[in-house]
C-alpha atoms as a PDB file:
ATOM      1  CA  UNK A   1       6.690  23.298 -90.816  1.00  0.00           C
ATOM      2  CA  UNK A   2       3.920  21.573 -89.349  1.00  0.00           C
ATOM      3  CA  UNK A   3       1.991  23.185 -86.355  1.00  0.00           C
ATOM      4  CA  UNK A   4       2.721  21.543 -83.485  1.00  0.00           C
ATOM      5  CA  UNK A   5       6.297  22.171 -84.896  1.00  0.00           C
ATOM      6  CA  UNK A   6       6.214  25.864 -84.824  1.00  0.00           C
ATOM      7  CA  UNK A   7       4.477  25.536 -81.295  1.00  0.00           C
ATOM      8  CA  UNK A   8       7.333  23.853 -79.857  1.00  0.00           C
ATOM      9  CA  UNK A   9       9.960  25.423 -81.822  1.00  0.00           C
ATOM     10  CA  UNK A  10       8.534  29.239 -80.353  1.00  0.00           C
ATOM     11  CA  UNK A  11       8.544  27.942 -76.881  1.00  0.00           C
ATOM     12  CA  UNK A  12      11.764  26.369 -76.910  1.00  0.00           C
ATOM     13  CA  UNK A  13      12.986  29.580 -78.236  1.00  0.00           C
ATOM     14  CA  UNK A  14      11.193  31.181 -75.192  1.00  0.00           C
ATOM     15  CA  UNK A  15      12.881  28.863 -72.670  1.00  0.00           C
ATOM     16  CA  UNK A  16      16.507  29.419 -74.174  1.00  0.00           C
ATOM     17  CA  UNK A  17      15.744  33.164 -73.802  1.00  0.00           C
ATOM     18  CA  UNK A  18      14.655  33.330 -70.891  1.00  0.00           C
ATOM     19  CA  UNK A  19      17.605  31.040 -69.579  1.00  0.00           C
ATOM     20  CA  UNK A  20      20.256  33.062 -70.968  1.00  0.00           C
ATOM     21  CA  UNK A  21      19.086  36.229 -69.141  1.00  0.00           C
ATOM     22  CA  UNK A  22      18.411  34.506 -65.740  1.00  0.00           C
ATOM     23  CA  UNK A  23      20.549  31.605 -64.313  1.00  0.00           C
ATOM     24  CA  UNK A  24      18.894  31.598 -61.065  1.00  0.00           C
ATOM     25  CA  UNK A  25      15.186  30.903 -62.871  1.00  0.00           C
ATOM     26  CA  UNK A  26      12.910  27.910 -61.989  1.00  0.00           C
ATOM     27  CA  UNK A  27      10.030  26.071 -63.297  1.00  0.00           C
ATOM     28  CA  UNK A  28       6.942  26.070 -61.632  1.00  0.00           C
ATOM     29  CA  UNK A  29       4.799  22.297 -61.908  1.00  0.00           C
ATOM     30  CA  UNK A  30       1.554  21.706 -60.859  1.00  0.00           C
ATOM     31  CA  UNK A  31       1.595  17.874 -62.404  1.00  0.00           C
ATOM     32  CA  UNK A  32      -1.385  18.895 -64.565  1.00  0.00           C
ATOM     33  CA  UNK A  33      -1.392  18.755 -68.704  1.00  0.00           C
ATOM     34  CA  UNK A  34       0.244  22.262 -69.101  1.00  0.00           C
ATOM     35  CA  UNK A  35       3.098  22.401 -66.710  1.00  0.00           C
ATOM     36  CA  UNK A  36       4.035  18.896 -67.891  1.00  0.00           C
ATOM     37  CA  UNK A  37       4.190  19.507 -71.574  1.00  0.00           C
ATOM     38  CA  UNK A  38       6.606  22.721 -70.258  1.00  0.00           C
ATOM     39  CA  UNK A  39       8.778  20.507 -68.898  1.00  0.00           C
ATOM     40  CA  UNK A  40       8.790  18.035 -71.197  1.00  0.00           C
ATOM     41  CA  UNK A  41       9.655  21.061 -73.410  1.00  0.00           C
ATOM     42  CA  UNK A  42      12.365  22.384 -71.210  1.00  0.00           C
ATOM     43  CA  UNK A  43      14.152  19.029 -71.261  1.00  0.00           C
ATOM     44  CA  UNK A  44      13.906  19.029 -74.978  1.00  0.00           C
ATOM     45  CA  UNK A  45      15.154  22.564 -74.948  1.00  0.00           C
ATOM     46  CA  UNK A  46      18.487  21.554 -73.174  1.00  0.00           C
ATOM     47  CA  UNK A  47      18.323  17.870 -74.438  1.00  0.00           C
ATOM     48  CA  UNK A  48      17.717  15.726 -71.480  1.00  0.00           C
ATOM     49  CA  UNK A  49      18.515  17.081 -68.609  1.00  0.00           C
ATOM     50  CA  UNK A  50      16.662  20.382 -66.879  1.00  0.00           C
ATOM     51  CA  UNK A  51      19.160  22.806 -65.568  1.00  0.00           C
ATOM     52  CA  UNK A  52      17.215  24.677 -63.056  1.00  0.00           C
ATOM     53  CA  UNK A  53      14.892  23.870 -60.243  1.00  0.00           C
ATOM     54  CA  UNK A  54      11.623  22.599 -60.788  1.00  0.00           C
ATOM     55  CA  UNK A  55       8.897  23.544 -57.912  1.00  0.00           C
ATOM     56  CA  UNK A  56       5.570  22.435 -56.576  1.00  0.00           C
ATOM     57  CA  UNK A  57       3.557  24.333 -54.535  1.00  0.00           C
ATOM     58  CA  UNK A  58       2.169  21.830 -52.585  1.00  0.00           C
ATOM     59  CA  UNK A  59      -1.228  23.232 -50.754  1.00  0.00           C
ATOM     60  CA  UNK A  60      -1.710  19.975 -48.779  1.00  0.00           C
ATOM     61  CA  UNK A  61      -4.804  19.310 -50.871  1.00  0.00           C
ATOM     62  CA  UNK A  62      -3.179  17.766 -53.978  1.00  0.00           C
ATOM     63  CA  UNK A  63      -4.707  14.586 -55.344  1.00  0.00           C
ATOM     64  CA  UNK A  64      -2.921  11.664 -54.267  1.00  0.00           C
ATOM     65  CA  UNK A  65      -2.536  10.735 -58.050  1.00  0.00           C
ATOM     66  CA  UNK A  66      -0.535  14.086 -58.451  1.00  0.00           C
ATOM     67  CA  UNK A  67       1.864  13.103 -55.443  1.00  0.00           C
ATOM     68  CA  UNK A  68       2.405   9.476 -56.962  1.00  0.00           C
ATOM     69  CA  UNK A  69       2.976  10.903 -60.548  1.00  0.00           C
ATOM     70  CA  UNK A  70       5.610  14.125 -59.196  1.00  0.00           C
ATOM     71  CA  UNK A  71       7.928  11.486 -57.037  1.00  0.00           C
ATOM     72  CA  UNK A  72       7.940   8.851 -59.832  1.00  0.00           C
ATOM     73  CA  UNK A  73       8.837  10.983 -62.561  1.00  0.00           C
ATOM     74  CA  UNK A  74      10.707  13.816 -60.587  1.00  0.00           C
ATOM     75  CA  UNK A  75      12.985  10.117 -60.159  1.00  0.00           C
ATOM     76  CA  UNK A  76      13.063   9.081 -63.674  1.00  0.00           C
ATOM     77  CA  UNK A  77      13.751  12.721 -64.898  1.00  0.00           C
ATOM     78  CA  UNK A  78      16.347  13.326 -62.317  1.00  0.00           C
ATOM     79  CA  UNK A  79      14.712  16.972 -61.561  1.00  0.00           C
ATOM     80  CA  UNK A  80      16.066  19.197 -59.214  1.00  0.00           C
ATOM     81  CA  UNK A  81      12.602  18.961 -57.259  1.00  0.00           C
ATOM     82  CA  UNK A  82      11.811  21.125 -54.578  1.00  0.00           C
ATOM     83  CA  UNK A  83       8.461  21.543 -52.721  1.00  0.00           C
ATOM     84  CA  UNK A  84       6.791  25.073 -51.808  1.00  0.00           C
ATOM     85  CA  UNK A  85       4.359  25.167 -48.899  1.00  0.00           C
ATOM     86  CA  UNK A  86       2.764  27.258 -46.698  1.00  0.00           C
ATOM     87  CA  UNK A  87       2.623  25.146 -43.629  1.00  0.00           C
ATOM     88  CA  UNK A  88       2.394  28.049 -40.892  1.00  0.00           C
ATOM     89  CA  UNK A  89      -1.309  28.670 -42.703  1.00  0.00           C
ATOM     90  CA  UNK A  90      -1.929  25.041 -42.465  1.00  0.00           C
ATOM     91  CA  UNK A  91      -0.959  24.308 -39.145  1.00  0.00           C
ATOM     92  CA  UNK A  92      -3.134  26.988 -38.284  1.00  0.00           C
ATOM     93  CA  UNK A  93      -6.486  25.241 -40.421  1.00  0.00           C
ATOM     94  CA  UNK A  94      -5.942  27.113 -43.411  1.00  0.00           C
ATOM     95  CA  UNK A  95      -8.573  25.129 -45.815  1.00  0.00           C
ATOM     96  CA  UNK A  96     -10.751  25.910 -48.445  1.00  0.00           C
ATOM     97  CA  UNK A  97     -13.753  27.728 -47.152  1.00  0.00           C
ATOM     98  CA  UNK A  98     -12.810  30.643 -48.644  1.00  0.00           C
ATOM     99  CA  UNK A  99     -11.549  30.227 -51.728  1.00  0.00           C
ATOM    100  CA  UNK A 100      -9.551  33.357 -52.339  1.00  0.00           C
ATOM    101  CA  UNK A 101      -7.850  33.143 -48.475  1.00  0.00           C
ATOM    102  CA  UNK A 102      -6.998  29.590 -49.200  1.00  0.00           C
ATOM    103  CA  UNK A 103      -5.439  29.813 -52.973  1.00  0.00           C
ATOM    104  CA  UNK A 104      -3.737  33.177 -51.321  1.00  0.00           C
ATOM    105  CA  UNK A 105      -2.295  31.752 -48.492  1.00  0.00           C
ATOM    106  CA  UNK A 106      -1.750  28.009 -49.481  1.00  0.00           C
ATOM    107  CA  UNK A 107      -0.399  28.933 -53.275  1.00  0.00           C
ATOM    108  CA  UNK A 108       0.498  32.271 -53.861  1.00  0.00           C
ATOM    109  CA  UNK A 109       2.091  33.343 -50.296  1.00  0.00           C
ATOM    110  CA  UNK A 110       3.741  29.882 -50.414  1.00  0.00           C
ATOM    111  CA  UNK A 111       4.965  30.999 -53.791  1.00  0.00           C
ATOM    112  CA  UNK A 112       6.649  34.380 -52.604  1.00  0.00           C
ATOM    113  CA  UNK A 113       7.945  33.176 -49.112  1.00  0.00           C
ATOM    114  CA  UNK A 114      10.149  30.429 -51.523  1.00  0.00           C
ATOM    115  CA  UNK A 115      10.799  33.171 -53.936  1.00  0.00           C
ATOM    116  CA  UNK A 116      12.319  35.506 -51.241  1.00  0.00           C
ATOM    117  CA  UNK A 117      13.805  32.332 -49.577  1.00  0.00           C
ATOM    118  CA  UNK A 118      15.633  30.786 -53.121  1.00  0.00           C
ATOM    119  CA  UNK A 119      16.471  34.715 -54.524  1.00  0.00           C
ATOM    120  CA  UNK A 120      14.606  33.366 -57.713  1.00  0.00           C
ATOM    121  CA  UNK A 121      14.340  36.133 -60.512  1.00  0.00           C
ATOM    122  CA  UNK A 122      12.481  34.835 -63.009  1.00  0.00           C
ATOM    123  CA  UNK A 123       9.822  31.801 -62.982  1.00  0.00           C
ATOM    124  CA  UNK A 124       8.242  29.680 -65.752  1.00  0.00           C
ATOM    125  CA  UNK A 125       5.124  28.528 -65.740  1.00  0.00           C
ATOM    126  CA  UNK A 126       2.858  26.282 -68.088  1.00  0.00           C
ATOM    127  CA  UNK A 127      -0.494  28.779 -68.651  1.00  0.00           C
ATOM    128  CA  UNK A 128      -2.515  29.351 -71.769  1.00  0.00           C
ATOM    129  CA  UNK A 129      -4.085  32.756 -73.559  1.00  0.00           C
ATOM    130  CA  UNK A 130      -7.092  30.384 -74.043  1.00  0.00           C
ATOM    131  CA  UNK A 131      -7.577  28.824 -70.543  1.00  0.00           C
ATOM    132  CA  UNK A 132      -9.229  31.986 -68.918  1.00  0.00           C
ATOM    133  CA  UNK A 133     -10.053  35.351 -69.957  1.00  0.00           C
ATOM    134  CA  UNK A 134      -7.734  37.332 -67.491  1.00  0.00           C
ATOM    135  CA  UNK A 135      -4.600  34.950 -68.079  1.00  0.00           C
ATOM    136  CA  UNK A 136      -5.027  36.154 -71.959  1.00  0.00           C
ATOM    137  CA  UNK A 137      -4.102  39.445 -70.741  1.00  0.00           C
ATOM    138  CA  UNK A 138      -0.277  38.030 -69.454  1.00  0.00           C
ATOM    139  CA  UNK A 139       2.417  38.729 -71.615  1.00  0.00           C
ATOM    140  CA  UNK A 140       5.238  36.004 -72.476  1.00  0.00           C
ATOM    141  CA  UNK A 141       7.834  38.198 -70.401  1.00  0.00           C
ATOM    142  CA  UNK A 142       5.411  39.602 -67.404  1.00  0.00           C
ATOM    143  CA  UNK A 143       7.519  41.690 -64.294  1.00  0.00           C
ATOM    144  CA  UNK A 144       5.705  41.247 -60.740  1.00  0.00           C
ATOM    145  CA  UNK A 145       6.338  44.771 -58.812  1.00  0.00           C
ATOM    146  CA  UNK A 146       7.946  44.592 -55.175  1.00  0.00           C
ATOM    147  CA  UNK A 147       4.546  43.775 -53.989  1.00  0.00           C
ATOM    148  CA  UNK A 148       4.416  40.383 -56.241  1.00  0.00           C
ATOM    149  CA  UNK A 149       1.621  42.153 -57.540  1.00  0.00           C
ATOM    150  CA  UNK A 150       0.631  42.116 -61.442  1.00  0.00           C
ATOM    151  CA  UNK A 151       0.031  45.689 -63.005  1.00  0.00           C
ATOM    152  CA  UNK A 152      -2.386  44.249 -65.857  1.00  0.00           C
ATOM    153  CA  UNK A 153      -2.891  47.832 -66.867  1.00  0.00           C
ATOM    154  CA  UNK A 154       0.710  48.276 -67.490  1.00  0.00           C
ATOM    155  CA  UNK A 155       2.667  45.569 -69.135  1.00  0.00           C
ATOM    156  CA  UNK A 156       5.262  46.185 -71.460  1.00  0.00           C
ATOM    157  CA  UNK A 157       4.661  45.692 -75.556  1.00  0.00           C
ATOM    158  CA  UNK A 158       5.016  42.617 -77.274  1.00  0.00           C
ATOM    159  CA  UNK A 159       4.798  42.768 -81.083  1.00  0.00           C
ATOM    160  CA  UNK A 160       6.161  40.249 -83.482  1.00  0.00           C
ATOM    161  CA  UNK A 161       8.358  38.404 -80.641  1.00  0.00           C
ATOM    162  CA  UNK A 162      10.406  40.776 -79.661  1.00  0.00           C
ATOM    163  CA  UNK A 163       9.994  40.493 -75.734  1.00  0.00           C
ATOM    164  CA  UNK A 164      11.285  43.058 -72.944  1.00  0.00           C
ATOM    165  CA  UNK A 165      13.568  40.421 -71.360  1.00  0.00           C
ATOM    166  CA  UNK A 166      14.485  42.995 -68.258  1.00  0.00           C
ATOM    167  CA  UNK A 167      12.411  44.952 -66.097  1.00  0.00           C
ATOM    168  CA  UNK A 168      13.991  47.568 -63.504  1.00  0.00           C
ATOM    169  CA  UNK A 169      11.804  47.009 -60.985  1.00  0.00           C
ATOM    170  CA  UNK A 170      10.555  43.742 -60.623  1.00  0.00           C
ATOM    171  CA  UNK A 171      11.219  41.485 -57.613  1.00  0.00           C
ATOM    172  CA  UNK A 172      10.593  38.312 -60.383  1.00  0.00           C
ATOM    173  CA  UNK A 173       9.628  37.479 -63.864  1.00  0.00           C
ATOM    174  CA  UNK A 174       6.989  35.222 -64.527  1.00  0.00           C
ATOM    175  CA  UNK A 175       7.750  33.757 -68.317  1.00  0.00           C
ATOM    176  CA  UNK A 176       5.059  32.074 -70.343  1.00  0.00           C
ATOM    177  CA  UNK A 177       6.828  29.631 -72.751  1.00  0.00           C
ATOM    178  CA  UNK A 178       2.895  28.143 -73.847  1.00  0.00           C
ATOM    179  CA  UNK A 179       0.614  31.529 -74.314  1.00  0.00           C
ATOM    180  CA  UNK A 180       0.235  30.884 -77.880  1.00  0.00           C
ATOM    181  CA  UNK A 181      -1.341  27.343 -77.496  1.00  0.00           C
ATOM    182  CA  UNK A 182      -4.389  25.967 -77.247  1.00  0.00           C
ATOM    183  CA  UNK A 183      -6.250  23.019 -75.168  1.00  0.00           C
ATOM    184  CA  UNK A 184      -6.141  20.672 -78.195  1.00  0.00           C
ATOM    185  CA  UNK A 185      -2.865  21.630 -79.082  1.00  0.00           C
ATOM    186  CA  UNK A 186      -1.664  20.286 -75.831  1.00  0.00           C
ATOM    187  CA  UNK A 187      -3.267  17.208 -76.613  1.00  0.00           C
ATOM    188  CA  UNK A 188      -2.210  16.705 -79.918  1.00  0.00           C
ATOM    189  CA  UNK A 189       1.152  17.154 -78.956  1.00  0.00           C
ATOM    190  CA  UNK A 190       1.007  14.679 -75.748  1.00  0.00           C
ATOM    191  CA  UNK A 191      -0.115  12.216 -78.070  1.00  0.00           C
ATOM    192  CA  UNK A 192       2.963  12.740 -81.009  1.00  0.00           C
ATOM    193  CA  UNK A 193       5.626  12.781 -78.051  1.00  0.00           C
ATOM    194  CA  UNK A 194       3.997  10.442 -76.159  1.00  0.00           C
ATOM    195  CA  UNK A 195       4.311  12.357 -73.104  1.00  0.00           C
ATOM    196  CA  UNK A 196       3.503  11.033 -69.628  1.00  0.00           C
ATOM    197  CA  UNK A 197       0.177  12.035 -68.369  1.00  0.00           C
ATOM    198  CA  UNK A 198      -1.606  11.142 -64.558  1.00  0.00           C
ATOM    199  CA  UNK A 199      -4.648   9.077 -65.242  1.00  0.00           C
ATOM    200  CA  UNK A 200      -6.787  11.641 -63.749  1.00  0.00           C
ATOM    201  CA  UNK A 201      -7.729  13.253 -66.909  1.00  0.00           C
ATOM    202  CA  UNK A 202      -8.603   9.421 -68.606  1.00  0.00           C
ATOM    203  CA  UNK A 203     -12.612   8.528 -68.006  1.00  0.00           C
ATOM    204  CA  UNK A 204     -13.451   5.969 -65.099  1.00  0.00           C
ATOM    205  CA  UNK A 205     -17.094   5.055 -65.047  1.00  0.00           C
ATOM    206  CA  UNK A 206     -18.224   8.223 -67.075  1.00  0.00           C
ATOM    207  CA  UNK A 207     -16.197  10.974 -65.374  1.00  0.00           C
ATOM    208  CA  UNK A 208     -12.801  12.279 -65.724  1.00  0.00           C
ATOM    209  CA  UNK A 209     -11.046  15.853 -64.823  1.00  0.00           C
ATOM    210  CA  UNK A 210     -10.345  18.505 -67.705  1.00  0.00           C
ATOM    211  CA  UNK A 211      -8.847  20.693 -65.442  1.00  0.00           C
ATOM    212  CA  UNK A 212      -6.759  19.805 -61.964  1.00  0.00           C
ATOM    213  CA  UNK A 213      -5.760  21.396 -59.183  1.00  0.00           C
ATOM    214  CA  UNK A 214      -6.358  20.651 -55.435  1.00  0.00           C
ATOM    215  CA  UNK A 215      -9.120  17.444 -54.863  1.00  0.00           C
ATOM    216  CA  UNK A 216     -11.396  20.080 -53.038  1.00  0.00           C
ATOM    217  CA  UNK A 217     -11.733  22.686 -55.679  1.00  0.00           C
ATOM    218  CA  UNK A 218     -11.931  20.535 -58.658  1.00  0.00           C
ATOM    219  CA  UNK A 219     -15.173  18.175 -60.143  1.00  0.00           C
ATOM    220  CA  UNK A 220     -15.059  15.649 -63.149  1.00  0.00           C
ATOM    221  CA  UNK A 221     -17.222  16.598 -66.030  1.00  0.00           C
ATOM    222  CA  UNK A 222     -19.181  14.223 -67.742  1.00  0.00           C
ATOM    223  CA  UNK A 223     -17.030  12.154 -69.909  1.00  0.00           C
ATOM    224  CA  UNK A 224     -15.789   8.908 -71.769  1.00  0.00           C
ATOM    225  CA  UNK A 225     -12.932   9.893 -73.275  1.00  0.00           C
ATOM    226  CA  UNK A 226     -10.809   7.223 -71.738  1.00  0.00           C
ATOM    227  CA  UNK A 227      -8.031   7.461 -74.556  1.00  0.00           C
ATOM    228  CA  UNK A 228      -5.711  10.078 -75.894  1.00  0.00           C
ATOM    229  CA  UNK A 229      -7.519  10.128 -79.087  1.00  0.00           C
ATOM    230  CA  UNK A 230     -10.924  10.337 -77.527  1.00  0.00           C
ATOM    231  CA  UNK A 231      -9.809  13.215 -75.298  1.00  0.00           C
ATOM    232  CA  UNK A 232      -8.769  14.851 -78.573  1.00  0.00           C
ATOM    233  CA  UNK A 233     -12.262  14.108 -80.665  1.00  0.00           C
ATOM    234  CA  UNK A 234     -14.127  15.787 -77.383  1.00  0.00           C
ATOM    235  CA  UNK A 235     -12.520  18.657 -77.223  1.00  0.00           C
ATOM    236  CA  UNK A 236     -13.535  19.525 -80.902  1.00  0.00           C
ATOM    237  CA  UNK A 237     -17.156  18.717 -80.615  1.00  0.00           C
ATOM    238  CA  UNK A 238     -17.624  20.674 -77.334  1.00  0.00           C
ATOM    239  CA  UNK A 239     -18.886  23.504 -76.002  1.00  0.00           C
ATOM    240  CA  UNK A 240     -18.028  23.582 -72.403  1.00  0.00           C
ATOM    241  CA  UNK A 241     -15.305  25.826 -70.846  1.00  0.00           C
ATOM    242  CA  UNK A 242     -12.076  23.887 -69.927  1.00  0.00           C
ATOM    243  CA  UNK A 243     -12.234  25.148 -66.278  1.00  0.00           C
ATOM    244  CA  UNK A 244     -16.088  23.979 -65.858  1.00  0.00           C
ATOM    245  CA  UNK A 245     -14.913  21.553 -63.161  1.00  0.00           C
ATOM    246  CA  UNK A 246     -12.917  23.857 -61.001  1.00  0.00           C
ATOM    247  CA  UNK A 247     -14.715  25.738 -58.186  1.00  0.00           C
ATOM    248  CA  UNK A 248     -16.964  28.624 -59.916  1.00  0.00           C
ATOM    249  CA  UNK A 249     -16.447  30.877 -56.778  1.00  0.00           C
ATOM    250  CA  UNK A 250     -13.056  31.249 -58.092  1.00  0.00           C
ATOM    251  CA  UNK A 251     -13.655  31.257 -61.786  1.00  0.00           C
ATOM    252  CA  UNK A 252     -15.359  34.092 -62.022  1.00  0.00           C
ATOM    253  CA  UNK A 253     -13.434  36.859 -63.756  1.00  0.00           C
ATOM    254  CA  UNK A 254     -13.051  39.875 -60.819  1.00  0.00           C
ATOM    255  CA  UNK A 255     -12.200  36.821 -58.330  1.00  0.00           C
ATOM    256  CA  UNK A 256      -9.354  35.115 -60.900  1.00  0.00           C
ATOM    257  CA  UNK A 257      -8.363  38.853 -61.966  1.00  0.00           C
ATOM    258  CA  UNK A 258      -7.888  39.663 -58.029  1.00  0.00           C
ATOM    259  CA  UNK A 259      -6.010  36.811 -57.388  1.00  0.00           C
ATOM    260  CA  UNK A 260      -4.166  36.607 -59.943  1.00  0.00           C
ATOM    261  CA  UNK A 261      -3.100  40.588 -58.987  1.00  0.00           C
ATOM    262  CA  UNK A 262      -2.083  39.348 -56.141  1.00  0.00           C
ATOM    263  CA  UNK A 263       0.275  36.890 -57.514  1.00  0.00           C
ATOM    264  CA  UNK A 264      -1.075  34.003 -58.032  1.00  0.00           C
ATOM    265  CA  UNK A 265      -0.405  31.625 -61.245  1.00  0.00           C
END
């Protein structure tokens, strides 16, 4: 079996587990290269058609790229789309000064005010080992405590996939279908499915995004991969961290780890 293959195959295998434990699960989207390929892997999984809600958190600060490519193919898809936000914090200015209120407030308290309003039990969501150093800590099958905090120091054992499907007391499950691959994998395999990607992370004039998020927290790196293929021939000759282009403030390990305590993605 060729790589890609057994990449898909595990995930899929993920996604079908996780499914037949929880019927009221949902797929978190951000639009970017990850959470696409998950979906494109869920409706593979149940061939065609997605059988659970798919959610955006929208912060407000989205590119307008990522708004034009969620209502086009949220259309063609036929998703159950629904749309997170946390529009008390914006009416009340809620922007990205500081960058741990903002993501808090705008993604992750958006996140659990939906969760408590939809009764959701279990979440998927798109993230790699290889995309930071704290989200290689997160298991496949990860509990969040009543809190929607994540115990790092205490997550239960995962050896040879065998997963701990349940958790007693968990207020949600976050499930991570696409741990086990890599930046390049990702790539590889938007190219052999030929999977739909927002021209965002294509060059223009020497620059594209690697990494996207909201427009204020994110820079283009240096770059003229402008293709599929070139994308794919950059990323093994270089050097440079995926997430170079999003805000550092917020890359740096205690600030990711803290948020990502708190509940964030």
């Amino acid at each position: 079996m060729e790589h890609l293959d057994e990449l898909e195959s595990r995930s899929i295998y993920i996604i079908r587990e996780a499914y037949k434990q929880y019927k009221n699960i949902a797929m978190l989207w951000s639009i970017g290269k990850d959470s696409t390929t998950l979906l494109w892997l869920c409706r593979k999984t149940f061939f065609g058609h997605v059988p659970f809600p798919v959610v955006h958190i929208d912060t407000g600060y989205k590119f307008k790229e990522i708004y034009e490519f969620r209502e086009n193919y949220a259309k063609e898809w036929d998703l159950n789309l629904l749309i997170a936000k946390n529009q008390k914090a914006l009416d009340k200015g809620m922007g990205p000064i500081s960058k741990l209120e903002c993501c808090t407030q705008l993604k992750t308290i958006a996140l659990k005010n939906f969760i408590d309003e939809k009764k959701f039990k279990a979440l998927l969501l798109g993230i790699r080992r290889d995309e930071h150093g704290i989200r290689a800590k997160e298991r496949v099958f990860s509990p969040r405590d009543t809190n929607f905090k994540w115990d790092y120091k205490n997550q239960p054992p995962e050896l040879w996939d065998q997963y701990k499907t349940k958790a007693k007391e968990e207020i949600h499950l976050r499930v991570h279908p696409m741990l086990h691959w890599r930046e390049i994998d990702i790539w590889k395999y938007i190219k052999r499915e030929n999977i739909p990607m927002t021209d965002l992370y294509f060059a223009k004039n020497g620059k594209r995004y690697r990494s996207i998020g909201c427009h204020t927290c994110c820079n283009p790196i240096d770059s003229d991969a402008d293709t599929i293929d070139k994308i794919i021939h950059e990323l093994e000759t270089t050097n440079t961290a995926e997430r170079s282009g999003r805000a550092q403030d917020k890359e740096q390990a205690y600030m990711m780890q803290k948020l990502r305590m708190l509940g964030y993605m």
